[in-house]
N, C-alpha and C. Protein backbone atom coordinates (compact mmCIF):
# COMPACT_ATOMS: atom_id res chain seq x y z
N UNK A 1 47.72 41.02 95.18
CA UNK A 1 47.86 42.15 96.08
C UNK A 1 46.89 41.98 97.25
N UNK A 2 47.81 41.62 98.55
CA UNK A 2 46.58 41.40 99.43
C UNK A 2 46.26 42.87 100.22
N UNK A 3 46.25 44.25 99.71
CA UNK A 3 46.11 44.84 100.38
C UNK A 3 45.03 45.71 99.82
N UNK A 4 44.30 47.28 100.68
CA UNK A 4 43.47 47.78 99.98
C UNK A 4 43.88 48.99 98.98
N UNK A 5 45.27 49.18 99.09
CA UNK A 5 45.58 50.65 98.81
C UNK A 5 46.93 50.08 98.45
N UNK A 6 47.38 49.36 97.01
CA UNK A 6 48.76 48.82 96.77
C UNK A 6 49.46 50.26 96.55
N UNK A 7 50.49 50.64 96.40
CA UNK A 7 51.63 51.52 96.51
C UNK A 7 52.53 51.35 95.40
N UNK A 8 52.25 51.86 93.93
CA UNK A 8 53.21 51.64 93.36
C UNK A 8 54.46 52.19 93.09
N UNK A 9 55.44 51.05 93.42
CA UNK A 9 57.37 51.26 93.61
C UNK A 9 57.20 51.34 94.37
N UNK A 10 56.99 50.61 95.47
CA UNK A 10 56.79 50.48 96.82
C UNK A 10 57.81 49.54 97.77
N UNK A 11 58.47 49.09 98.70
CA UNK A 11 59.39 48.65 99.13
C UNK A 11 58.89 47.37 98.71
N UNK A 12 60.00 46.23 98.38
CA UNK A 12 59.62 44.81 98.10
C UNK A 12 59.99 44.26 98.96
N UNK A 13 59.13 43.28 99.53
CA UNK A 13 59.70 41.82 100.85
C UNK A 13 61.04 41.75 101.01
N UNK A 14 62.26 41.96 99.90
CA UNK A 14 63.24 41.81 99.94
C UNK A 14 64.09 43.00 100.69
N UNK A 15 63.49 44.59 100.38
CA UNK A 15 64.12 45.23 100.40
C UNK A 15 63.56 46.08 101.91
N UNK A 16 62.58 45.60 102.28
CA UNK A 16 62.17 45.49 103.80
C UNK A 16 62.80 44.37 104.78
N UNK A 17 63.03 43.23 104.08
CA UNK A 17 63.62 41.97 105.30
C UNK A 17 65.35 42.90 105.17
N UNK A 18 66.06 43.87 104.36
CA UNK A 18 67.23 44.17 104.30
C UNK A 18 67.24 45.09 105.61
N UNK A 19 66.52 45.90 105.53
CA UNK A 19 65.83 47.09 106.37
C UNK A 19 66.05 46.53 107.78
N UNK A 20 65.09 45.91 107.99
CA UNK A 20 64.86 45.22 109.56
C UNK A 20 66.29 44.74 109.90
N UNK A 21 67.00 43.93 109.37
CA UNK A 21 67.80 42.93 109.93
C UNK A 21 69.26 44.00 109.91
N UNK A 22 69.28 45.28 109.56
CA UNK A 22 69.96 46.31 109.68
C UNK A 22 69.54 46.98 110.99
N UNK A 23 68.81 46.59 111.50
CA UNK A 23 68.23 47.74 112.81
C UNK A 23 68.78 46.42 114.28
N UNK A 24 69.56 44.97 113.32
CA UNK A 24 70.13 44.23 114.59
C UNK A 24 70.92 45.00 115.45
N UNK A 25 71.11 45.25 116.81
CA UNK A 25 71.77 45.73 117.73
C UNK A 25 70.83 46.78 118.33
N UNK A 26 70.14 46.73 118.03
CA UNK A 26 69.20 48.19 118.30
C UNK A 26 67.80 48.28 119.39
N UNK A 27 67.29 49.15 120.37
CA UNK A 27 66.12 48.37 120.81
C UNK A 27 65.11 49.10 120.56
N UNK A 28 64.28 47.87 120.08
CA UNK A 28 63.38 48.30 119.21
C UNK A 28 62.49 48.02 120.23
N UNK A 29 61.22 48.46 120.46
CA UNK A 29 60.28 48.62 121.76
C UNK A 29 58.65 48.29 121.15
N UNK A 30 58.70 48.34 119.48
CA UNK A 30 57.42 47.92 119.43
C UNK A 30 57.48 47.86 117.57
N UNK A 31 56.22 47.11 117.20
CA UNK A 31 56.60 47.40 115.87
C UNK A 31 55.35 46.59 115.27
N UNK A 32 54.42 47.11 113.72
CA UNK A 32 53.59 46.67 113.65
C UNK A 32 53.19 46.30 111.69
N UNK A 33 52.68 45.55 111.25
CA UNK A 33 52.37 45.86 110.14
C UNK A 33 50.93 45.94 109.70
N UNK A 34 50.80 46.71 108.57
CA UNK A 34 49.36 47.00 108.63
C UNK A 34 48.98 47.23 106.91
N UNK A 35 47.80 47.39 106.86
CA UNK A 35 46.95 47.45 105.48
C UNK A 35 47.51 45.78 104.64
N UNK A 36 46.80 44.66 105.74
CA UNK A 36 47.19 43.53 105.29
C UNK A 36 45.31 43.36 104.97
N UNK A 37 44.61 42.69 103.46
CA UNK A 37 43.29 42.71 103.78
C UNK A 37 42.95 41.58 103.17
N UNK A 38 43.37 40.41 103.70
CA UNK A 38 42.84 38.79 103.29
C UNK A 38 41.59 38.98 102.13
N UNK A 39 40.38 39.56 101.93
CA UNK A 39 40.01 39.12 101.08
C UNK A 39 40.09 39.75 99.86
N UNK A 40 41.29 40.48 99.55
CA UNK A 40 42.14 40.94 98.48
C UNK A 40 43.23 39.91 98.01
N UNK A 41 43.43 39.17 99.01
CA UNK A 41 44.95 38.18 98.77
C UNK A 41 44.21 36.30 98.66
N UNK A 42 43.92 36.35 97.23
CA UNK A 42 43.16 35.27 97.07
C UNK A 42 44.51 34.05 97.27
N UNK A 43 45.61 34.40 97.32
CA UNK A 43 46.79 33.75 97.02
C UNK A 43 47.28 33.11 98.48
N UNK A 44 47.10 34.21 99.27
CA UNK A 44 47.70 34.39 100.67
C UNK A 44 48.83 34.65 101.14
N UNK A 45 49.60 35.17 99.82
CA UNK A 45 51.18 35.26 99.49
C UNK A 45 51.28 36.99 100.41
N UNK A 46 50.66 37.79 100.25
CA UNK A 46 50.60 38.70 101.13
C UNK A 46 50.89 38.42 102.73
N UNK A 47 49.69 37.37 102.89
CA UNK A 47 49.80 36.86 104.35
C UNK A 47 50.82 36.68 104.98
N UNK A 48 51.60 35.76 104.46
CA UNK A 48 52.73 35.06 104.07
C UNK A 48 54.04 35.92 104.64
N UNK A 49 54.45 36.52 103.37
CA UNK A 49 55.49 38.03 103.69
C UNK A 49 54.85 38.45 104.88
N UNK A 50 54.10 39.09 105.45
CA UNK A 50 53.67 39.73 106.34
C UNK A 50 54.08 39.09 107.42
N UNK A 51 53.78 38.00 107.91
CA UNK A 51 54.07 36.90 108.84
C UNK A 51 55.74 36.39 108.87
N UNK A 52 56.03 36.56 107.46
CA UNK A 52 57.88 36.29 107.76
C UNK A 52 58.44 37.95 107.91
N UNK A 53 58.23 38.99 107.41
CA UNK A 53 58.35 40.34 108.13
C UNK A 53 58.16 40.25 109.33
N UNK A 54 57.29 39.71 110.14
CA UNK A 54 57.16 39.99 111.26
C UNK A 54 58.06 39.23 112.55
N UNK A 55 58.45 37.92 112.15
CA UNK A 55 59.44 36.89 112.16
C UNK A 55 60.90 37.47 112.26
N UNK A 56 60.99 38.26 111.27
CA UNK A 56 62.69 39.11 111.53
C UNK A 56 62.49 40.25 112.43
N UNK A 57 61.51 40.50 112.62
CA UNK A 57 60.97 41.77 113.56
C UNK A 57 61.56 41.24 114.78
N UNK A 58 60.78 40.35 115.11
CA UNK A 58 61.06 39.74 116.44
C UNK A 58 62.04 38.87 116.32
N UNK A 59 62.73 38.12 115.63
CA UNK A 59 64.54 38.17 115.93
C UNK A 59 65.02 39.26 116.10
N UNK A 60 64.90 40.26 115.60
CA UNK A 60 65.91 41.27 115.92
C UNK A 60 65.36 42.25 117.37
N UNK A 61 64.27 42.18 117.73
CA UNK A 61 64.26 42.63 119.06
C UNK A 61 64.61 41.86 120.33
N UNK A 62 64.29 40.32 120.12
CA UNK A 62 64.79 39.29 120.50
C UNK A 62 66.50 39.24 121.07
N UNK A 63 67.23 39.55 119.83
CA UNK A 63 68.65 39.59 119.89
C UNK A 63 68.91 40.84 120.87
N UNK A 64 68.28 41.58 120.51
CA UNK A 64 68.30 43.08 121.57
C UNK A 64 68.35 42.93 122.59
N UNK A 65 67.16 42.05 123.00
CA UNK A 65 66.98 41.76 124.36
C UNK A 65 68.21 40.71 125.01
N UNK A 66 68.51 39.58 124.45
CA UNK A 66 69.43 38.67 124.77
C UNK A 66 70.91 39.53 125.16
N UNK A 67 71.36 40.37 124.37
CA UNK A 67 73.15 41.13 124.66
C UNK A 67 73.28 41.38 126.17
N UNK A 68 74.20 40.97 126.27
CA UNK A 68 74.41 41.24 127.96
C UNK A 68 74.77 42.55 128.17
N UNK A 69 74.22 43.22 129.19
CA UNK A 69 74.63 44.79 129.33
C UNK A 69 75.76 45.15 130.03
């Protein structure tokens, strides 16, 4: 758990990357993730997700931006 305050039954990597890539077509104007705390995540697997969450973030605002108006 790389974070300070884990959340239990909390959304899983999976069921957040479903989330995002549902908001394709949409413009999204800003977006952030947070309570990430490296020296909780001896693994770095936190890091990790966080950084590919953030990856579909920006494809999908990306794609937003690209549609021709």
């Amino acid at each position: 758990m790389g974070t300070g305050v884990p959340e239990i039954g909390g959304l899983s990597p999976r069921d957040a990357q479903v989330i995002i890539r549902a908001l394709t077509g949409r413009q999204i104007i800003g977006a952030d993730i947070c309570e990430i705390a490296p020296m909780y995540d001896a693994s770095g697997h936190t890091q990790l997700v966080a950084a590919h969450l953030m990856f579909e973030l920006l494809c999908v605002m990306a794609a937003a931006k690209a549609e021709p108006k």
